[in-house]
PDB file of N, CA and C in Angstrom:
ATOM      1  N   UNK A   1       0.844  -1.178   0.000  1.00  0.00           N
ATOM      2  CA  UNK A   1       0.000   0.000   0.000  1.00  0.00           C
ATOM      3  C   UNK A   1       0.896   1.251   0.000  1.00  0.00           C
ATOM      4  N   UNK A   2       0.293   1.914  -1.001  1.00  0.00           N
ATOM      5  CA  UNK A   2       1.054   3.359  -1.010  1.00  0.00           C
ATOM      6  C   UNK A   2       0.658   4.487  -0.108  1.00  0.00           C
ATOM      7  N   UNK A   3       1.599   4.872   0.626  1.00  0.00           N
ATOM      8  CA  UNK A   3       0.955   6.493   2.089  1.00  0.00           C
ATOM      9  C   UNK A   3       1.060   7.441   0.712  1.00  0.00           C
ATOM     10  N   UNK A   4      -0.250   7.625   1.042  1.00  0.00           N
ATOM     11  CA  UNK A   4      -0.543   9.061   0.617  1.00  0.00           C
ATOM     12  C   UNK A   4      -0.304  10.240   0.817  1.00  0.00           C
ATOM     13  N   UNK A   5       0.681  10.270   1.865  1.00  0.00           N
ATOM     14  CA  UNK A   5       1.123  11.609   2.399  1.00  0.00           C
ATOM     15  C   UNK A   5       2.205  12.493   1.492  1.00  0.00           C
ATOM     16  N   UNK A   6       2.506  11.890   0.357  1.00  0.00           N
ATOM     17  CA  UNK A   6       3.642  11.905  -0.386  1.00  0.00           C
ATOM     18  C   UNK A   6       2.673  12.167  -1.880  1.00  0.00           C
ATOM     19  N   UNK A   7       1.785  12.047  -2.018  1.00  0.00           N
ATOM     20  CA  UNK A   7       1.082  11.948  -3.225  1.00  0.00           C
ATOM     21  C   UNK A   7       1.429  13.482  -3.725  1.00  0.00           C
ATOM     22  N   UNK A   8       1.080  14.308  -2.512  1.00  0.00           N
ATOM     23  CA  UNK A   8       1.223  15.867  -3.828  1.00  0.00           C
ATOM     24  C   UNK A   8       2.859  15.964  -3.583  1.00  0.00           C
ATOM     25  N   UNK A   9       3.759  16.163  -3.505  1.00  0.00           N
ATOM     26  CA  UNK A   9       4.725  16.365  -3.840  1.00  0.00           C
ATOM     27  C   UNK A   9       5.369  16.517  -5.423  1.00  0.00           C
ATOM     28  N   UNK A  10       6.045  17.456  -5.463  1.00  0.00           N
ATOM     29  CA  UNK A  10       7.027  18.349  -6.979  1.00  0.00           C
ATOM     30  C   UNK A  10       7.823  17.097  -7.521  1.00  0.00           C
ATOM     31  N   UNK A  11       7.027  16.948  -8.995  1.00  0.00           N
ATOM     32  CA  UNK A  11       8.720  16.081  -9.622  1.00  0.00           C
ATOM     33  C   UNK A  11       9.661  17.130  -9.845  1.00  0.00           C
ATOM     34  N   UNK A  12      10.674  17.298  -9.316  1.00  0.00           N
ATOM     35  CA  UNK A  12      11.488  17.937 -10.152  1.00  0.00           C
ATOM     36  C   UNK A  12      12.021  17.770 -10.859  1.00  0.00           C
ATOM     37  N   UNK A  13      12.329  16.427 -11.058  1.00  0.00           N
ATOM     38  CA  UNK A  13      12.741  15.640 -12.683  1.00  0.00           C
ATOM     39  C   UNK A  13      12.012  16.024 -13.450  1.00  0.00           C
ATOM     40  N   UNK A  14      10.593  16.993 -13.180  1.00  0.00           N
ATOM     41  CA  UNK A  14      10.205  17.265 -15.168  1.00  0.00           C
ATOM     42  C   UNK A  14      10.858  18.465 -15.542  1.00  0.00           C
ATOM     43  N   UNK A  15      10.768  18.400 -16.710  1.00  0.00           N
ATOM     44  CA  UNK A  15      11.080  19.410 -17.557  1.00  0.00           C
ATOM     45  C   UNK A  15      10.540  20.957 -17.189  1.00  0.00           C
ATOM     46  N   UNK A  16       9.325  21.183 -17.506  1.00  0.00           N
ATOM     47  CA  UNK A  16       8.973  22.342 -16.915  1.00  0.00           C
ATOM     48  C   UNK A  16       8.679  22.775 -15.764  1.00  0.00           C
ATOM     49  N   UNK A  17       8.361  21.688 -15.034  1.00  0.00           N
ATOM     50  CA  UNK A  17       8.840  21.846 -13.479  1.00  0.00           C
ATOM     51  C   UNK A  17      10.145  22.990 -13.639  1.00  0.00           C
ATOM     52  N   UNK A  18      11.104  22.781 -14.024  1.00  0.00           N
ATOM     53  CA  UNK A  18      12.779  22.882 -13.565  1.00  0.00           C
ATOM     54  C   UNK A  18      12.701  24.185 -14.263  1.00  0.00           C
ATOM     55  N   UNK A  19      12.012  24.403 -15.831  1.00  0.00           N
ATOM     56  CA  UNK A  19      12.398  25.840 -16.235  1.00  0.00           C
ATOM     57  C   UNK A  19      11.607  26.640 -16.107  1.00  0.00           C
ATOM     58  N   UNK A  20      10.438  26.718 -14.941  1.00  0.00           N
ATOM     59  CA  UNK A  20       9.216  27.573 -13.979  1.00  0.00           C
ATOM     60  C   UNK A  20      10.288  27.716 -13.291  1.00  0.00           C
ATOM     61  N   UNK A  21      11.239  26.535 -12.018  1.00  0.00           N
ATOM     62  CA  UNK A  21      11.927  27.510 -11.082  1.00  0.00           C
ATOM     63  C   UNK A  21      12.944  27.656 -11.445  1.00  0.00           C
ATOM     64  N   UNK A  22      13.830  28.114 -12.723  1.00  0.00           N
ATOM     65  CA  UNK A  22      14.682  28.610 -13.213  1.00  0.00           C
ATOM     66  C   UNK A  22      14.627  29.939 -13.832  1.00  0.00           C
ATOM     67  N   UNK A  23      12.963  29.832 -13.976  1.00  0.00           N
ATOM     68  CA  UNK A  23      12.376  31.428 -14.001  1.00  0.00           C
ATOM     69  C   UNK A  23      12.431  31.768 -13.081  1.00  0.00           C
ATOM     70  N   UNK A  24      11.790  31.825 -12.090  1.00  0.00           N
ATOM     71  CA  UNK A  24      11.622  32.077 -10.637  1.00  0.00           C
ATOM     72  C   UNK A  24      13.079  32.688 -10.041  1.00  0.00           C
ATOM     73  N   UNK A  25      13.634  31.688 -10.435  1.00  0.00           N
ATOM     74  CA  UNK A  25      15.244  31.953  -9.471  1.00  0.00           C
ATOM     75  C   UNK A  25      15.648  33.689 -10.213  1.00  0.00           C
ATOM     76  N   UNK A  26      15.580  33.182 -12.047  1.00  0.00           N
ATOM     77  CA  UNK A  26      16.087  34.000 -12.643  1.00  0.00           C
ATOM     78  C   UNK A  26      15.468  36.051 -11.947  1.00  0.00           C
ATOM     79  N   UNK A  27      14.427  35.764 -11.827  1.00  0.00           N
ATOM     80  CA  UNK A  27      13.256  37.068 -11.732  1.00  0.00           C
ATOM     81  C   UNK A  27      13.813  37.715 -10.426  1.00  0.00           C
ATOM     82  N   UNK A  28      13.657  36.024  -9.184  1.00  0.00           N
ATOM     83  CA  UNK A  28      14.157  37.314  -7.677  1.00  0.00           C
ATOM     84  C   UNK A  28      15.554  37.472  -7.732  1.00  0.00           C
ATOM     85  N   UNK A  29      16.414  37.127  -8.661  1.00  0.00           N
ATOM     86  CA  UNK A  29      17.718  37.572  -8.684  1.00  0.00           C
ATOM     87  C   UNK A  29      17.311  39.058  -9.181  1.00  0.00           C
ATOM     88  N   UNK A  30      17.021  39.006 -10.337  1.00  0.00           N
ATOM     89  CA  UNK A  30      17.197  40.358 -11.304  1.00  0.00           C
ATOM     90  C   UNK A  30      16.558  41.118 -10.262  1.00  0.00           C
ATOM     91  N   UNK A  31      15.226  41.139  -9.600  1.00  0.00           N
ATOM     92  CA  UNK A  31      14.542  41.946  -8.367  1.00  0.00           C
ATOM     93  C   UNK A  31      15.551  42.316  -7.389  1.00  0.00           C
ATOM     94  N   UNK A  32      16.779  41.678  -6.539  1.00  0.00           N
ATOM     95  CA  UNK A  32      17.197  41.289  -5.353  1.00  0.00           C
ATOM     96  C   UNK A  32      17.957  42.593  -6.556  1.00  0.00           C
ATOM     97  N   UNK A  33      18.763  42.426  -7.222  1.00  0.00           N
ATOM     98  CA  UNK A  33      19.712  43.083  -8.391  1.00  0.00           C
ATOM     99  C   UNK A  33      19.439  44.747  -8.255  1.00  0.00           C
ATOM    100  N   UNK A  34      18.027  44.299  -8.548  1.00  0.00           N
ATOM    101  CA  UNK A  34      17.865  46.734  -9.126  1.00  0.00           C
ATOM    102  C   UNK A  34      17.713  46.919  -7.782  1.00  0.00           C
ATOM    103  N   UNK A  35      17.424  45.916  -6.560  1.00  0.00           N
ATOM    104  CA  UNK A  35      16.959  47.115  -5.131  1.00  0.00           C
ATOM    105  C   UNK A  35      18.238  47.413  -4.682  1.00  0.00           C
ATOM    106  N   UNK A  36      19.496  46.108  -4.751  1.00  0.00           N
ATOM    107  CA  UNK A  36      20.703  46.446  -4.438  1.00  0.00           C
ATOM    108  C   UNK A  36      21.467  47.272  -4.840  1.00  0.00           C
ATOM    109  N   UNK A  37      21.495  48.019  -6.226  1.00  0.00           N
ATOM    110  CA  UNK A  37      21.567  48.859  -7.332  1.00  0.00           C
ATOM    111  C   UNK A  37      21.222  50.090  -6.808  1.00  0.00           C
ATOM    112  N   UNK A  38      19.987  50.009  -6.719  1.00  0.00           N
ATOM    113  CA  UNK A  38      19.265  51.299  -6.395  1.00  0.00           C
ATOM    114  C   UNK A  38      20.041  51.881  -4.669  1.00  0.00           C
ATOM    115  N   UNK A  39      20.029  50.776  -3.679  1.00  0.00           N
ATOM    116  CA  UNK A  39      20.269  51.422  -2.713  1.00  0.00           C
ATOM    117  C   UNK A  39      21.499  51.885  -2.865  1.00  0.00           C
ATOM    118  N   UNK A  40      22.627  51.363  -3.556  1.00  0.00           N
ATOM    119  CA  UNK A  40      23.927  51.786  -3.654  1.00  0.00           C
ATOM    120  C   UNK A  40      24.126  52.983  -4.168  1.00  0.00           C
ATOM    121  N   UNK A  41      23.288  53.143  -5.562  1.00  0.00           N
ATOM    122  CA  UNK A  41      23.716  54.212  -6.184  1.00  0.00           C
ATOM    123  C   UNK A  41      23.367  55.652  -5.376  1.00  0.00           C
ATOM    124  N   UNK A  42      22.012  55.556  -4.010  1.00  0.00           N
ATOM    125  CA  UNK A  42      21.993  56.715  -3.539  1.00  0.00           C
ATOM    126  C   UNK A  42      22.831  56.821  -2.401  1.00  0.00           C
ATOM    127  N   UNK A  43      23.907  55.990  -2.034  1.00  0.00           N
ATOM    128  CA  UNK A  43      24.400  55.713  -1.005  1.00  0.00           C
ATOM    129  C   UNK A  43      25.542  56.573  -1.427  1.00  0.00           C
ATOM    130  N   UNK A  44      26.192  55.715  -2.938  1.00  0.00           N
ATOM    131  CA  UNK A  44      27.601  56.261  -3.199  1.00  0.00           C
ATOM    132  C   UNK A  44      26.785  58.019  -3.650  1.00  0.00           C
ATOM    133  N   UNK A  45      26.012  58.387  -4.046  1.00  0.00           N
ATOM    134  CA  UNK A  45      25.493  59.577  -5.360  1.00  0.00           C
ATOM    135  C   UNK A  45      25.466  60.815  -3.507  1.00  0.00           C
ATOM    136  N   UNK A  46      24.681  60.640  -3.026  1.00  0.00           N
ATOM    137  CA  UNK A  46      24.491  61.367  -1.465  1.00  0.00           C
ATOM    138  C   UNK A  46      25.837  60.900  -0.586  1.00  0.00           C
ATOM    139  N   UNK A  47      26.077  60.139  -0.299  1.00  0.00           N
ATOM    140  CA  UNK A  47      27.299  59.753   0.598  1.00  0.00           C
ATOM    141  C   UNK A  47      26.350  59.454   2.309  1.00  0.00           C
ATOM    142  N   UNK A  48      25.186  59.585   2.179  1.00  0.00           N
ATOM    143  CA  UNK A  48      24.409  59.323   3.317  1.00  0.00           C
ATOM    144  C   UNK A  48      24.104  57.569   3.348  1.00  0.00           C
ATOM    145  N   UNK A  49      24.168  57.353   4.370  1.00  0.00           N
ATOM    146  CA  UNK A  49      23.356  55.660   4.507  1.00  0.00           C
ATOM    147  C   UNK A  49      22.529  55.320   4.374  1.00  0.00           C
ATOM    148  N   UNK A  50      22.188  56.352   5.277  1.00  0.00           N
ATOM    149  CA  UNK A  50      20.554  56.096   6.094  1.00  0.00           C
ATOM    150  C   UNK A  50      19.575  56.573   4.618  1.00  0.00           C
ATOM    151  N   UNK A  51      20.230  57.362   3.828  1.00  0.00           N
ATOM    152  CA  UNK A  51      19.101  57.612   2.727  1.00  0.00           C
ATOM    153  C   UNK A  51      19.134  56.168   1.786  1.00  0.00           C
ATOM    154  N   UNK A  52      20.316  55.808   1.718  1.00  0.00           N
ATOM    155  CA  UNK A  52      20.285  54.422   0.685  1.00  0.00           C
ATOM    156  C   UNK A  52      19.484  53.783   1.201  1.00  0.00           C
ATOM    157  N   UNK A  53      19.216  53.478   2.870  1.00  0.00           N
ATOM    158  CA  UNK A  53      18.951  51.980   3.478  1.00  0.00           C
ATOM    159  C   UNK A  53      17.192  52.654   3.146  1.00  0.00           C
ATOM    160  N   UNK A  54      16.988  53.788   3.501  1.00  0.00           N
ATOM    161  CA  UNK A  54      15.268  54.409   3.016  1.00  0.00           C
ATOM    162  C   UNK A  54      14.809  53.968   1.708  1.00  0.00           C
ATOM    163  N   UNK A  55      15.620  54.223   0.913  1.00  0.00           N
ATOM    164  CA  UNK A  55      15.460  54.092  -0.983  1.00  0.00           C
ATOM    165  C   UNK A  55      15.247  52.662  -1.068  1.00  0.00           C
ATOM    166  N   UNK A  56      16.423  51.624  -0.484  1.00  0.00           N
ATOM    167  CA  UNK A  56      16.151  50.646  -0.581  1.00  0.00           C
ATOM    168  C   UNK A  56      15.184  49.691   0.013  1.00  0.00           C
ATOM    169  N   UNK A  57      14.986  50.218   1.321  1.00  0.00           N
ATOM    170  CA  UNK A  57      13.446  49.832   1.913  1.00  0.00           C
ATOM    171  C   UNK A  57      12.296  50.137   0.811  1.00  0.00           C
ATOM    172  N   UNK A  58      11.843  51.368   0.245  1.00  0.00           N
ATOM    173  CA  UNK A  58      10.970  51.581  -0.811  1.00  0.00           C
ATOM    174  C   UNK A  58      10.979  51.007  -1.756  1.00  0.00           C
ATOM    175  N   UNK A  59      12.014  50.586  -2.418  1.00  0.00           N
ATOM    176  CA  UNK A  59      12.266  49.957  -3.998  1.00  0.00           C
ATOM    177  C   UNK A  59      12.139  48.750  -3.747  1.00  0.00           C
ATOM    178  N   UNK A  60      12.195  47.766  -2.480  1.00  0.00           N
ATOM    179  CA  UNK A  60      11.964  46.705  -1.832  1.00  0.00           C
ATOM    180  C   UNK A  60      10.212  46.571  -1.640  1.00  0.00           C
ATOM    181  N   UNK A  61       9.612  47.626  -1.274  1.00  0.00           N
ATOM    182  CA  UNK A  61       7.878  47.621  -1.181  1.00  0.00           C
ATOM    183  C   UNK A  61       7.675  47.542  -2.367  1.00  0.00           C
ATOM    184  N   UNK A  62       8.302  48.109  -3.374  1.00  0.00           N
ATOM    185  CA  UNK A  62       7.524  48.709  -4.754  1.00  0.00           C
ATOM    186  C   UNK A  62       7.575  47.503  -5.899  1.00  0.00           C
ATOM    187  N   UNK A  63       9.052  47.193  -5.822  1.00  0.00           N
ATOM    188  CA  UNK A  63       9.493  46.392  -6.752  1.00  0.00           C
ATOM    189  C   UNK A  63       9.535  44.955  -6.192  1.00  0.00           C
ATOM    190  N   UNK A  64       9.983  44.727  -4.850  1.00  0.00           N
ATOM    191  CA  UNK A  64      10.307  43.479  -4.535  1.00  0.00           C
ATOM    192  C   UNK A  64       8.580  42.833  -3.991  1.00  0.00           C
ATOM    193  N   UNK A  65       8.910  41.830  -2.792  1.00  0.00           N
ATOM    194  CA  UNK A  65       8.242  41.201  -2.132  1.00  0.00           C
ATOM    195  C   UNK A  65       7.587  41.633  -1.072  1.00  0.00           C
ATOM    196  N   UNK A  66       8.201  43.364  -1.166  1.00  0.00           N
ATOM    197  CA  UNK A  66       7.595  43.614   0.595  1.00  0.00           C
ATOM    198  C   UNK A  66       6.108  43.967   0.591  1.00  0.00           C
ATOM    199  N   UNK A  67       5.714  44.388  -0.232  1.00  0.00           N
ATOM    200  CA  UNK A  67       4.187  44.310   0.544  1.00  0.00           C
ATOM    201  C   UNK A  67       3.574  43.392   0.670  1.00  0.00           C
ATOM    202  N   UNK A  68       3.923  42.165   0.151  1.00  0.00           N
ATOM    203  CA  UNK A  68       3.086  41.159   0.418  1.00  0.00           C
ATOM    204  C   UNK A  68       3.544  40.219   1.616  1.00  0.00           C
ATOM    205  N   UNK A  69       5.194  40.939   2.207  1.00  0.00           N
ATOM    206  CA  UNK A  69       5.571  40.244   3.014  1.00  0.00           C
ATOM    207  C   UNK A  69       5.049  40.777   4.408  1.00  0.00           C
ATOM    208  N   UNK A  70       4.991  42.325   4.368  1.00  0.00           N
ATOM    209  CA  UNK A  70       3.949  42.893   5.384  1.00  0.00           C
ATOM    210  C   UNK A  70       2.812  42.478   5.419  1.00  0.00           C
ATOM    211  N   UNK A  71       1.672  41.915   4.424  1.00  0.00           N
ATOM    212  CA  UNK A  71       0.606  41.622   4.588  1.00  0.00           C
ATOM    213  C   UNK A  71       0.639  40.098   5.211  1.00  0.00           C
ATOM    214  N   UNK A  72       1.388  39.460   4.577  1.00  0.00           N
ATOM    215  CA  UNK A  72       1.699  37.870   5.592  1.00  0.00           C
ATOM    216  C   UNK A  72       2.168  38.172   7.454  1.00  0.00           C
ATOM    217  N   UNK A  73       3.062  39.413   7.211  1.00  0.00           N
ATOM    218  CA  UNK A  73       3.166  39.410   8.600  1.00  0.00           C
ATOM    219  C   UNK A  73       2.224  39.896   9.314  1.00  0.00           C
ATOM    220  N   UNK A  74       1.564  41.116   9.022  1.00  0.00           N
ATOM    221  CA  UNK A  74       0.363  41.499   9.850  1.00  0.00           C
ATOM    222  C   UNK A  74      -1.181  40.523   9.764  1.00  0.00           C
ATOM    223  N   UNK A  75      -0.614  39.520   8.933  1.00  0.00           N
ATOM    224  CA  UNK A  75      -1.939  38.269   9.015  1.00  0.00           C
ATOM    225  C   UNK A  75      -2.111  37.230  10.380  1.00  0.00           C
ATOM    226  N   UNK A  76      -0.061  36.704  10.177  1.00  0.00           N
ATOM    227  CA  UNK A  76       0.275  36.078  11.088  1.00  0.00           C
ATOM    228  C   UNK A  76       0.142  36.347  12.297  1.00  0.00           C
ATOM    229  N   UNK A  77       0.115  37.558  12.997  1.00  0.00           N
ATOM    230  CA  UNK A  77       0.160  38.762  14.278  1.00  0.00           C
ATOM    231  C   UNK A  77      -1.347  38.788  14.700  1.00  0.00           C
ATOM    232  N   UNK A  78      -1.972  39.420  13.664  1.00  0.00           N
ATOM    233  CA  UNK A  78      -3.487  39.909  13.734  1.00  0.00           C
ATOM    234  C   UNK A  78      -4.374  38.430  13.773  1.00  0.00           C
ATOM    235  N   UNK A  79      -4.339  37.322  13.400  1.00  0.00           N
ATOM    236  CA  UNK A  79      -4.845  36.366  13.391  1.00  0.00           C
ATOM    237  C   UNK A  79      -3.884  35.352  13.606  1.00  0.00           C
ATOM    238  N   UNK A  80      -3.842  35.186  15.474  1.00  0.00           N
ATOM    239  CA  UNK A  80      -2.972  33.782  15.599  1.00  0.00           C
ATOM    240  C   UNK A  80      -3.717  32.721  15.316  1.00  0.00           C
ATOM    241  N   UNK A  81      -2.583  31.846  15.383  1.00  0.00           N
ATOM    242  CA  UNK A  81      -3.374  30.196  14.948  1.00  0.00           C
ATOM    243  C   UNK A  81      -4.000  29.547  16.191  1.00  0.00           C
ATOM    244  N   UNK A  82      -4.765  29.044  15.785  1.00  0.00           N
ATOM    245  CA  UNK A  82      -5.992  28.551  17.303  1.00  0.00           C
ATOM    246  C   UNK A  82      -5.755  27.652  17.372  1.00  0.00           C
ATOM    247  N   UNK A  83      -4.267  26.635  16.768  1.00  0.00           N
ATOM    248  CA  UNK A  83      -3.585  25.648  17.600  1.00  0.00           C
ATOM    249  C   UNK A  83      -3.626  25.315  19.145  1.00  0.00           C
ATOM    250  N   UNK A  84      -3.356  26.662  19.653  1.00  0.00           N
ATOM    251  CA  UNK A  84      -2.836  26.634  21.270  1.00  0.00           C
ATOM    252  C   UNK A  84      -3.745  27.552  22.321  1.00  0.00           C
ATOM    253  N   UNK A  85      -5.212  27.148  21.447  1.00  0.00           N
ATOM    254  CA  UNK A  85      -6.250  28.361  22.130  1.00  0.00           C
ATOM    255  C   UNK A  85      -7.140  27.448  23.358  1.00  0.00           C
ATOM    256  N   UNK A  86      -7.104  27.856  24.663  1.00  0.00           N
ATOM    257  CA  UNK A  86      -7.680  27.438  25.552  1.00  0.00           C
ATOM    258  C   UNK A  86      -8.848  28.705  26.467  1.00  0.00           C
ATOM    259  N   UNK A  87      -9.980  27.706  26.626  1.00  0.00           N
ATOM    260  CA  UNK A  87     -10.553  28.292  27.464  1.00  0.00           C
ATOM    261  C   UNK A  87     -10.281  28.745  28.816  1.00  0.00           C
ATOM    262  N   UNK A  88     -10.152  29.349  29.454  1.00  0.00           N
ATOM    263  CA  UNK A  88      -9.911  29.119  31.216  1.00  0.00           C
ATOM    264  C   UNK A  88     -10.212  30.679  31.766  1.00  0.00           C
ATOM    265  N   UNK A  89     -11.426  30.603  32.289  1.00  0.00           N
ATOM    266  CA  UNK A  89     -12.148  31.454  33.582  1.00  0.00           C
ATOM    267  C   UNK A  89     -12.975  32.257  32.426  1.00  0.00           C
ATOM    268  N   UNK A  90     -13.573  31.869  31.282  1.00  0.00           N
ATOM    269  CA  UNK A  90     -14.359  32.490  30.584  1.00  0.00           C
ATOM    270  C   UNK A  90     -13.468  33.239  29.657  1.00  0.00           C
ATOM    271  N   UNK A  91     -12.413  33.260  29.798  1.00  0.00           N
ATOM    272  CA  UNK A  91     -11.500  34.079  28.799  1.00  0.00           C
ATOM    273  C   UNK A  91     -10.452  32.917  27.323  1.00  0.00           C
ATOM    274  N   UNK A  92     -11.065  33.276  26.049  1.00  0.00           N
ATOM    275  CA  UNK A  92     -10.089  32.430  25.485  1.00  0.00           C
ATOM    276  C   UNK A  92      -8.203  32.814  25.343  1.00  0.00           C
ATOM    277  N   UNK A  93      -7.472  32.191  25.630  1.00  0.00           N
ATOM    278  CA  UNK A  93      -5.964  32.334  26.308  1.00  0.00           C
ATOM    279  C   UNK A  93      -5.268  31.463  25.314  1.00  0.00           C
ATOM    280  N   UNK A  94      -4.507  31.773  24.313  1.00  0.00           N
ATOM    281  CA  UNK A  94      -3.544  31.575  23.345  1.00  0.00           C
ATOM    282  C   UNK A  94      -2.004  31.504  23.518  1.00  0.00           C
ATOM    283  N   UNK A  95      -1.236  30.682  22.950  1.00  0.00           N
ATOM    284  CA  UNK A  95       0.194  30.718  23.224  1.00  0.00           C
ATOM    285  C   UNK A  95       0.478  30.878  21.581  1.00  0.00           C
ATOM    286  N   UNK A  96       1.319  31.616  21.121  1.00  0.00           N
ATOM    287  CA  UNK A  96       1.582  31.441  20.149  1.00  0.00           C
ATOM    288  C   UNK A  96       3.116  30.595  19.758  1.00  0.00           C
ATOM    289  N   UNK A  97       3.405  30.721  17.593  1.00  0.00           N
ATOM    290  CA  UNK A  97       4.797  30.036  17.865  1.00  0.00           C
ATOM    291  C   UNK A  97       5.990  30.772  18.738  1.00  0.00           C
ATOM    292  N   UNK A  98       5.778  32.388  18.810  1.00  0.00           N
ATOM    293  CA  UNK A  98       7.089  32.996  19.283  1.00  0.00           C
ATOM    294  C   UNK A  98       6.939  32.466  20.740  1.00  0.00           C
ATOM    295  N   UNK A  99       6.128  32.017  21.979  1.00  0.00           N
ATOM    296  CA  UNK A  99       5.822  31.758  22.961  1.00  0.00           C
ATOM    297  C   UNK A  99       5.340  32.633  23.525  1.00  0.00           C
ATOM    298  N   UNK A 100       4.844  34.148  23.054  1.00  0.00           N
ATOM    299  CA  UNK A 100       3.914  35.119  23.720  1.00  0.00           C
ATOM    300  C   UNK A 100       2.651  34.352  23.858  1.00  0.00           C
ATOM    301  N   UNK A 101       2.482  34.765  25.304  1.00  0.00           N
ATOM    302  CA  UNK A 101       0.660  34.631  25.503  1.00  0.00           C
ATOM    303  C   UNK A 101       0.051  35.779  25.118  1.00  0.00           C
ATOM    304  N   UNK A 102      -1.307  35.407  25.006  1.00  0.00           N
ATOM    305  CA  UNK A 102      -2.208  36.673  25.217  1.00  0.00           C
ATOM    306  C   UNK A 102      -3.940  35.872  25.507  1.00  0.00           C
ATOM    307  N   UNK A 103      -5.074  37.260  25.933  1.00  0.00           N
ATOM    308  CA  UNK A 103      -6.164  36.612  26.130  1.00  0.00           C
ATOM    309  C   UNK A 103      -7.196  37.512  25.376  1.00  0.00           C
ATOM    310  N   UNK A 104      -8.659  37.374  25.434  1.00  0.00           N
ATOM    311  CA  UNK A 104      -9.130  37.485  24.998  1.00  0.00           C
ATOM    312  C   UNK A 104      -9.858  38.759  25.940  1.00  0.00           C
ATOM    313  N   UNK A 105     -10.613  39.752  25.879  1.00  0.00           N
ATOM    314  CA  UNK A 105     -11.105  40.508  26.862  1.00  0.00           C
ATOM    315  C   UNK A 105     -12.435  40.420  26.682  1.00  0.00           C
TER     316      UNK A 105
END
């Protein structure tokens, strides 16, 4: 008998399997590329840091992954997982993965 727990799993032996994440790879390089670009050039162009590390925070929201990485994080935060949710004295009382508690009011 075959476990099914294994059934969805990636061939990566196919073919287009391999040149989807060879796109993939190719795209967040070239992305990872212009934000690193960008922050440098206002770094060396101003001689300030703190303005590169700003530019590159922005060109990172705009161009890269970050807003969607803020929206995963304020999902994760704003809606813990009710894995570790207990009742006790009428209040529901949560542990999350970082090990913060919190309760319910």
């Amino acid at each position: 008998e075959v476990d099914n727990k294994y059934q969805n799993e990636i061939d990566i032996e196919d073919p287009r399997i391999m040149a989807d994440i060879s796109k993939l790879k190719s795209h967040l390089l070239r992305q990872n590329t212009v934000i690193a670009t960008i922050t440098a050039m206002v770094i060396i162009s101003l001689g300030k840091t703190h303005y590169g590390a700003l530019s590159g925070w922005i060109a990172h929201m705009i161009y890269g992954s970050g807003i969607s990485d803020v929206i995963s994080w304020y999902r994760s935060h704003r809606y813990p997982s009710t894995e570790n949710v207990q009742l006790k004295n009428g209040k529901y009382e949560y542990e999350s993965n970082q090990g913060t508690t919190g309760s319910s009011e």
